[in-house]
Protein backbone atom coordinates (compact mmCIF):
# COMPACT_ATOMS: atom_id res chain seq x y z
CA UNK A 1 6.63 -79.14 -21.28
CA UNK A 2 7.10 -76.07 -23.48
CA UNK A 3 10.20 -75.65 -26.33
CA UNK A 4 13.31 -74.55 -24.91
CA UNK A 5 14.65 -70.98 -26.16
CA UNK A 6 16.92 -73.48 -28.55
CA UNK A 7 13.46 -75.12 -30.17
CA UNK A 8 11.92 -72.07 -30.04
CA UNK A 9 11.26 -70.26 -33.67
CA UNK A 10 13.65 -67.40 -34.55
CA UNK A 11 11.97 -63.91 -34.11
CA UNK A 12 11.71 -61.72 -37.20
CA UNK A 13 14.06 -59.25 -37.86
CA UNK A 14 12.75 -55.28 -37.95
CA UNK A 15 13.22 -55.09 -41.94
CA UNK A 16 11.28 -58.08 -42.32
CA UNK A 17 8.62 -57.07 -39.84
CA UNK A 18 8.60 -53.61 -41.74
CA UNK A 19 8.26 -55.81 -44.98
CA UNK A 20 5.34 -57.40 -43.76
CA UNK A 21 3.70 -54.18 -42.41
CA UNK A 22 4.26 -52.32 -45.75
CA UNK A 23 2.81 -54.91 -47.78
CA UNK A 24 0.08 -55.57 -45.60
CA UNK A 25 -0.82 -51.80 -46.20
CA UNK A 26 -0.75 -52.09 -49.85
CA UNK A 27 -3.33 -54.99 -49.67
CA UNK A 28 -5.61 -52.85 -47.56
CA UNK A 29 -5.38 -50.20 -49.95
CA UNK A 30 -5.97 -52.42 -53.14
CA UNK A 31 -9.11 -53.92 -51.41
CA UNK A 32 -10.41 -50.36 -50.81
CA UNK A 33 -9.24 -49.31 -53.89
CA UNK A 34 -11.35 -52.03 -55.58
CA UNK A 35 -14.10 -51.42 -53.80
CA UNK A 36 -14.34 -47.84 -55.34
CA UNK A 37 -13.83 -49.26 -59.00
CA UNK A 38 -16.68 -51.40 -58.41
CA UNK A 39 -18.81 -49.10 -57.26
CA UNK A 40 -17.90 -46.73 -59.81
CA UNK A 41 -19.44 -47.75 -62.93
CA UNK A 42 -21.69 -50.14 -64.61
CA UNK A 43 -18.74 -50.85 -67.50
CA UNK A 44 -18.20 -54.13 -66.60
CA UNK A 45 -15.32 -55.08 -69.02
CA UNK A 46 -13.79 -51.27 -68.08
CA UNK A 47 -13.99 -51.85 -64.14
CA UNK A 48 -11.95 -55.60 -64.39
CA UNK A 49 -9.56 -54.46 -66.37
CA UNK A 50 -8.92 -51.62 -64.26
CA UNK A 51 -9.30 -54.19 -61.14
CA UNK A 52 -6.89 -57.02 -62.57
CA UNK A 53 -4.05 -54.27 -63.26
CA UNK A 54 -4.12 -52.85 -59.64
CA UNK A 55 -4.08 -56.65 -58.64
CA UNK A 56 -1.54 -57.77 -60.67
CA UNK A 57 0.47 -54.61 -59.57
CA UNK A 58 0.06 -54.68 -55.65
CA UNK A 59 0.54 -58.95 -55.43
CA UNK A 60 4.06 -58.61 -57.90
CA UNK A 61 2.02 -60.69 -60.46
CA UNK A 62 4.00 -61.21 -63.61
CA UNK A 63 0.06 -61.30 -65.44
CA UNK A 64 -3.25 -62.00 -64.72
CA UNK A 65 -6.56 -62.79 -65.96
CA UNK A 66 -10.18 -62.39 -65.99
CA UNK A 67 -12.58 -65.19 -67.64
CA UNK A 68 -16.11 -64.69 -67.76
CA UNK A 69 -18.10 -67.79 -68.19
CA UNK A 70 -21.55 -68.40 -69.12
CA UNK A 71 -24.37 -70.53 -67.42
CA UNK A 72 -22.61 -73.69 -68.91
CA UNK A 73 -18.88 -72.71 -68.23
CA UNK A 74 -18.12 -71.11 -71.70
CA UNK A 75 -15.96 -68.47 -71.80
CA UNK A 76 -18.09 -65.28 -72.91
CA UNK A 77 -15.09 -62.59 -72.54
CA UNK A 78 -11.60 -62.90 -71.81
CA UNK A 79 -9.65 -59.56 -70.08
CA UNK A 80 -5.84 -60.47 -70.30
CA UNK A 81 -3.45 -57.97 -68.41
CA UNK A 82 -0.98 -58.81 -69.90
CA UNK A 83 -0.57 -56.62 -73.29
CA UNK A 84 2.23 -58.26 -75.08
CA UNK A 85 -0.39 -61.39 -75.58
CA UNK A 86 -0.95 -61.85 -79.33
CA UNK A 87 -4.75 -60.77 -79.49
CA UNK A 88 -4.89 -63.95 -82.11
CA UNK A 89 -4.07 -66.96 -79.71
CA UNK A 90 -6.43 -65.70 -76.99
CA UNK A 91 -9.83 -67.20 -78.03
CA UNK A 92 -7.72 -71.14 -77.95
CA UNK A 93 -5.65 -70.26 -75.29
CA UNK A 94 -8.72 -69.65 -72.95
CA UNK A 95 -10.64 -72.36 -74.93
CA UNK A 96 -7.65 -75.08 -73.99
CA UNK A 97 -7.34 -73.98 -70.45
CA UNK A 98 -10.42 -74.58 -69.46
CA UNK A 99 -11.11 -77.35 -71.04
CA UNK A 100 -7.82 -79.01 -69.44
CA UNK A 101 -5.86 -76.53 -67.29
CA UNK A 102 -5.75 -74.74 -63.88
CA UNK A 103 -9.22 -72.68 -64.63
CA UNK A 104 -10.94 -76.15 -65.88
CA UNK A 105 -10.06 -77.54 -62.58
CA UNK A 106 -11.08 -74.34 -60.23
CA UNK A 107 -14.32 -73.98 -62.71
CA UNK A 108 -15.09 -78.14 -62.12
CA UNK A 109 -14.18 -77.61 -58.19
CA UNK A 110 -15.74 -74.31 -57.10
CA UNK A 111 -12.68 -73.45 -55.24
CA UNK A 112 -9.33 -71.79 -55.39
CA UNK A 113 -6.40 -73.63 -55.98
CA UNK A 114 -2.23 -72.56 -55.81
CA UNK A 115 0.18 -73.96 -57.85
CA UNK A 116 3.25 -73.78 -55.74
CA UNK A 117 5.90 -75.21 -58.98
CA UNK A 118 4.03 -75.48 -62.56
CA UNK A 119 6.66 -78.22 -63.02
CA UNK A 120 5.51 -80.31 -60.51
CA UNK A 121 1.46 -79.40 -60.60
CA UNK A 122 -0.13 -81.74 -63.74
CA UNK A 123 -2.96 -79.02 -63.50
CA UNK A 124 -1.08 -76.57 -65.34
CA UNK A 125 -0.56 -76.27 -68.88
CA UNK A 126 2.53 -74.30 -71.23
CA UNK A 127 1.96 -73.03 -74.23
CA UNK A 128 4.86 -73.27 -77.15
CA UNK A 129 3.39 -69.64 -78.59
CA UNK A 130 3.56 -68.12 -74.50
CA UNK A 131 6.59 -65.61 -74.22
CA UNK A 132 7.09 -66.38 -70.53
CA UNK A 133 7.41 -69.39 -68.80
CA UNK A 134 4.81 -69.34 -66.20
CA UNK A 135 5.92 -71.17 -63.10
CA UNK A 136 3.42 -70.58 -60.16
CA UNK A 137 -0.30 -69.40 -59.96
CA UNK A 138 -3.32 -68.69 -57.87
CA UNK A 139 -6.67 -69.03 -59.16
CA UNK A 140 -9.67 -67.99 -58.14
CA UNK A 141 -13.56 -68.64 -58.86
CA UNK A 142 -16.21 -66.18 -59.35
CA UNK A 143 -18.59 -67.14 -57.48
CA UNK A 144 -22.83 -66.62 -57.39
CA UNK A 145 -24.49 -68.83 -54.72
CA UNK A 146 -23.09 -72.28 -56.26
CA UNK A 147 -23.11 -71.43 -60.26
CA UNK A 148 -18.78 -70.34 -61.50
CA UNK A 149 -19.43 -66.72 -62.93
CA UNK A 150 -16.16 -66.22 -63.87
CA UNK A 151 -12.37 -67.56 -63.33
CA UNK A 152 -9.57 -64.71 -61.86
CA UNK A 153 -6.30 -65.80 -62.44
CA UNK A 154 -2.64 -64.45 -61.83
CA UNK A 155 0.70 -66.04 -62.39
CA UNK A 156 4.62 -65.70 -62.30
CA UNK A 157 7.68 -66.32 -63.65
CA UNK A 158 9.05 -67.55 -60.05
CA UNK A 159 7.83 -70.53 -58.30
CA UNK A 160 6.04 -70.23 -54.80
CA UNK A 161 5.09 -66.22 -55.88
CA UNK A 162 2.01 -66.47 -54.10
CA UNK A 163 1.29 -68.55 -50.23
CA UNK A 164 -1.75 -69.48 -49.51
CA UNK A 165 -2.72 -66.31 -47.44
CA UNK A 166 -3.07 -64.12 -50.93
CA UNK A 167 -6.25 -65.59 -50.94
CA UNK A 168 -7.32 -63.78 -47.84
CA UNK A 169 -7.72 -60.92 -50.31
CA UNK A 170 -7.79 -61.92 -53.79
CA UNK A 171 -11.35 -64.11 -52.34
CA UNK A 172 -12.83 -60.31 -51.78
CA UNK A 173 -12.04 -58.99 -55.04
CA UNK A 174 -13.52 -62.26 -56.59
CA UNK A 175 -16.91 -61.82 -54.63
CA UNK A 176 -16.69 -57.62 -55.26
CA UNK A 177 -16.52 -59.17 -58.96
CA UNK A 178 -19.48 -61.40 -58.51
CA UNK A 179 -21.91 -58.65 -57.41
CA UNK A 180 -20.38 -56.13 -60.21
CA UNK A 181 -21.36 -59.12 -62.78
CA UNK A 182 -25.13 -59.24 -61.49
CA UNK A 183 -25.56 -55.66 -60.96
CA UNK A 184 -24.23 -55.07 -64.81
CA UNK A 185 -26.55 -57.72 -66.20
CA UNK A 186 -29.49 -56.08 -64.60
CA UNK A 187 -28.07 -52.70 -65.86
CA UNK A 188 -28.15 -54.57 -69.73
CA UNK A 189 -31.37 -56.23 -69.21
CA UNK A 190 -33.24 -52.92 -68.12
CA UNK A 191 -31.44 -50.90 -70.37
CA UNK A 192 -32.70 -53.57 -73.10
CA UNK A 193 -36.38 -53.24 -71.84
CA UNK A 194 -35.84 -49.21 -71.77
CA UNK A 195 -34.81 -48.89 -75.64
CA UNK A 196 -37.76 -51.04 -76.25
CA UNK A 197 -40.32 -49.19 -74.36
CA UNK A 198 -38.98 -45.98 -76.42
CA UNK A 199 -39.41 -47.73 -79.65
CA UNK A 200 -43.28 -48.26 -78.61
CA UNK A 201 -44.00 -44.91 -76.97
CA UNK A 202 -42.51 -43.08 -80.14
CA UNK A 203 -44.51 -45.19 -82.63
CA UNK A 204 -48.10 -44.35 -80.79
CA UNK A 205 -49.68 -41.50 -81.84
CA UNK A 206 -51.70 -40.72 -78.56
CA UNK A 207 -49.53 -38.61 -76.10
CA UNK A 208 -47.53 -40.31 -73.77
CA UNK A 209 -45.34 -39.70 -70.87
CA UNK A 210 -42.95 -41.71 -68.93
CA UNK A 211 -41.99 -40.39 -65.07
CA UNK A 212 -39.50 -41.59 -62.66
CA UNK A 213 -40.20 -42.22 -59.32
CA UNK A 214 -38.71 -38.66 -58.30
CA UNK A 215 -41.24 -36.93 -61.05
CA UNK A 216 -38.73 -36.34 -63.58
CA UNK A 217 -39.33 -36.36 -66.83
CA UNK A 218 -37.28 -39.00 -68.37
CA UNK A 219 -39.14 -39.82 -71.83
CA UNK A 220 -41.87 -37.98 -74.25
CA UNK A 221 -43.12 -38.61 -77.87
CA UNK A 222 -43.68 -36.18 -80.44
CA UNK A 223 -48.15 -36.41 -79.49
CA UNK A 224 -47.73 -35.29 -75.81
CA UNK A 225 -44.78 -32.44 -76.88
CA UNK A 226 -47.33 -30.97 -78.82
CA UNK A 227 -50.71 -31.48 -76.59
CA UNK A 228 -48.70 -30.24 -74.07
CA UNK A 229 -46.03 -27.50 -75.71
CA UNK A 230 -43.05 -29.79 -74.77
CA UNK A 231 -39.89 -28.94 -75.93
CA UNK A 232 -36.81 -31.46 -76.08
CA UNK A 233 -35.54 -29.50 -72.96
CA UNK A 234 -38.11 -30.61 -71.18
CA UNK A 235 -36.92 -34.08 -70.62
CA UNK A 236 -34.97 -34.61 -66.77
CA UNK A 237 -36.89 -31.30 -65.85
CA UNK A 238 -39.15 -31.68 -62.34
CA UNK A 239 -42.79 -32.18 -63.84
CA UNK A 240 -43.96 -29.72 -61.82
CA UNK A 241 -42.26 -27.31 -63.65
CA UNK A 242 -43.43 -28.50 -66.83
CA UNK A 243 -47.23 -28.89 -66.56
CA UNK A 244 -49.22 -25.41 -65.31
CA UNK A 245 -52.34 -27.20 -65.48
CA UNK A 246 -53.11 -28.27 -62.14
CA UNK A 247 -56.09 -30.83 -62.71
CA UNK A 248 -53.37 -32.83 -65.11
CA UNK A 249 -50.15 -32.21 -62.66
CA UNK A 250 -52.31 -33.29 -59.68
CA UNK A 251 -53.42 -36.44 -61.41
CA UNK A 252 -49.44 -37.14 -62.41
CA UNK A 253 -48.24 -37.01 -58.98
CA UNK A 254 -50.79 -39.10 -57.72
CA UNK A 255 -48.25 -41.94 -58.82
CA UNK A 256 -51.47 -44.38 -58.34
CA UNK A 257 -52.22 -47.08 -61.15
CA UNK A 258 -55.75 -45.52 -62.37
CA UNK A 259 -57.67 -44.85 -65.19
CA UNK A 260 -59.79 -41.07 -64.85
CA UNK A 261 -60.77 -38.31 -67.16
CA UNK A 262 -59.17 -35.10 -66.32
CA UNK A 263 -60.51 -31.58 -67.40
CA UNK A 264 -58.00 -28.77 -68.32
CA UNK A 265 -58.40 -25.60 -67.95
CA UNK A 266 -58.79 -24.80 -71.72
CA UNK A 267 -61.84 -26.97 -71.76
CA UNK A 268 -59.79 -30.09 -73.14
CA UNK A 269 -60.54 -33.12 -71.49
CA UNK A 270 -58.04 -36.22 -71.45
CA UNK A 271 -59.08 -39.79 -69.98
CA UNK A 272 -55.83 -40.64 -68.53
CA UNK A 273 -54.08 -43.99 -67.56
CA UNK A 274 -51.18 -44.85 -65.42
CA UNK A 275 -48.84 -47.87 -65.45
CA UNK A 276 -46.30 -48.38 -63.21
CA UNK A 277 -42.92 -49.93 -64.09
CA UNK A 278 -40.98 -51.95 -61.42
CA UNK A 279 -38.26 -49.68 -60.22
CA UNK A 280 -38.58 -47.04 -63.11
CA UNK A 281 -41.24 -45.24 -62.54
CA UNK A 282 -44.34 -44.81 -64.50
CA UNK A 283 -46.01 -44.61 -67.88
CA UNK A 284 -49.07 -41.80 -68.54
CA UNK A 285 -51.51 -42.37 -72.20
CA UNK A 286 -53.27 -39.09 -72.40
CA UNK A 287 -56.53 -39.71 -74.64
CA UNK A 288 -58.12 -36.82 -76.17
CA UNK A 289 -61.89 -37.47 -75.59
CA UNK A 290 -62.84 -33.63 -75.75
CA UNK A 291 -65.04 -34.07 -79.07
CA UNK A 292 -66.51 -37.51 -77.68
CA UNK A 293 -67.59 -35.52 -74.61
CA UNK A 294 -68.87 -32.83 -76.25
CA UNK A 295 -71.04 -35.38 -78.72
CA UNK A 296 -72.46 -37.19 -75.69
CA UNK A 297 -73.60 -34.07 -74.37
CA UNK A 298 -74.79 -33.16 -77.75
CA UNK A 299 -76.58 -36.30 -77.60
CA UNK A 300 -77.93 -35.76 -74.39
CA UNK A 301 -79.63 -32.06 -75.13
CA UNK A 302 -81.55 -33.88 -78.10
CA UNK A 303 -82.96 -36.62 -75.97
């Protein structure tokens, strides 16, 4: 037997119903607005910050924060939003927390956890130094596969700020987080590889060229600029509109890992080698052997 109309719950009024609609909107805008941020830029301490402050906005959030952990849970950066924080007490702050508070726990449990009252949850810690009383939270783990990345927290100054459904959205901007944290370490560690392969190809003397796998010119040292009138213009230009030779340009476009000697037209010749670089492109050593030709085939009319 169903409730009567007595047992039955009230219906909601229009203004709350309009409530509900208006905030539901502002969580589907955040969540595409995130998305954008993300995608935007490889900054990774520029895009959270930007992130946390639309969060903290849209969800009423008194603060938030933003802890970036390393492969054994220490806390590599810390991105506060809330500015009246004494820069000073941050580093202990975070330090304490995780060792004993809310992010310890989400960091030890690999999932989020709400604290309805702060007065009631042991999980949460005060500070004497904090200039607001914090008295409810949701926080959130970073997630990639099973390994805590990071720790997103916000909090306020009223109990029960945020139900349980906030994390039907703040879970997305975690995992949007996750994949912005791998994509800018791969952007680091290839950027860290790139300065280093500059460092070598300046420091050889033969010339050398570096290609991308559209057949720009992305690098050059100071031996192929002049074997091959260069100028500093000439790097992001097309190489086809760099090299008139067209034994040489045919052989760079063959974008094949190969060793082979290559004639010019002015009766230089250069034994040429290609090595490819995962997802970059391709390095060219051009190796003047013109006189070493020209003394085997001196060799050869004697004989």
């Amino acid at each position: 037997m169903g409730p009567t109309r007595s047992e039955e719950a009230p219906m909601a009024k229009p203004d709350d119903i309009s409530k509900i609609e208006a905030q539901a909107q502002k969580w589907v805008r955040l969540l595409f607005d995130v998305s954008k941020e993300f995608s935007s830029s490889l900054e990774l301490d520029e895009v959270l910050s930007r992130v946390l402050n639309q969060t903290v906005k849209i969800a009423s959030a008194t603060e938030g924060s933003i802890f970036l952990l390393g492969e054994r849970g220490q806390v590599l950066r810390s991105i506060i939003a809330r500015a009246e924080l004494p820069p000073e007490i941050k580093t202990p702050v975070v330090e304490t927390v995780m060792r004993e508070g809310i992010a310890g726990w989400v960091y030890e449990h690999k999932q989020h956890a709400v604290v309805a009252d702060t007065k009631t949850d042991d999980r949460w810690m005060d500070f004497p130094d904090d200039r607001l009383l914090t008295r409810s939270a949701i926080s959130i783990p970073i997630l990639e596969g099973k390994a805590v990345r990071g720790i997103f927290t916000l909090t306020h100054t009223e109990p029960n700020a945020f139900p349980e459904e906030y994390y039907n959205v703040l879970g997305p901007i975690a995992e949007q987080a996750s994949i912005a944290i791998r994509n800018a370490v791969a952007y680091t560690e290839t950027r860290s590889e790139w300065v280093v392969l500059q460092a070598i190809i300046h420091a050889v003397r033969e010339p050398i060229l570096t290609l991308d796998n559209k057949n720009v010119l992305v690098l050059f040292n100071k031996a192929a600029a002049d074997k091959l009138n260069l100028s500093k213009a000439a790097e992001g230009q097309k190489i086809d509109t760099l090299i008139q030779d067209q034994n040489l340009l045919a052989y760079l476009l063959k974008n094949e890992s190969e060793t082979e000697q290559v004639r010019l037209a002015d009766g230089r010749i250069f034994e040429c080698s290609m090595s490819k670089i995962l997802g970059m492109g391709r390095v060219v050593t051009l190796h003047d052997v013109t006189m070493l030709n020209k003394l085997i085939d001196l060799v050869n009319d004697w004989s």
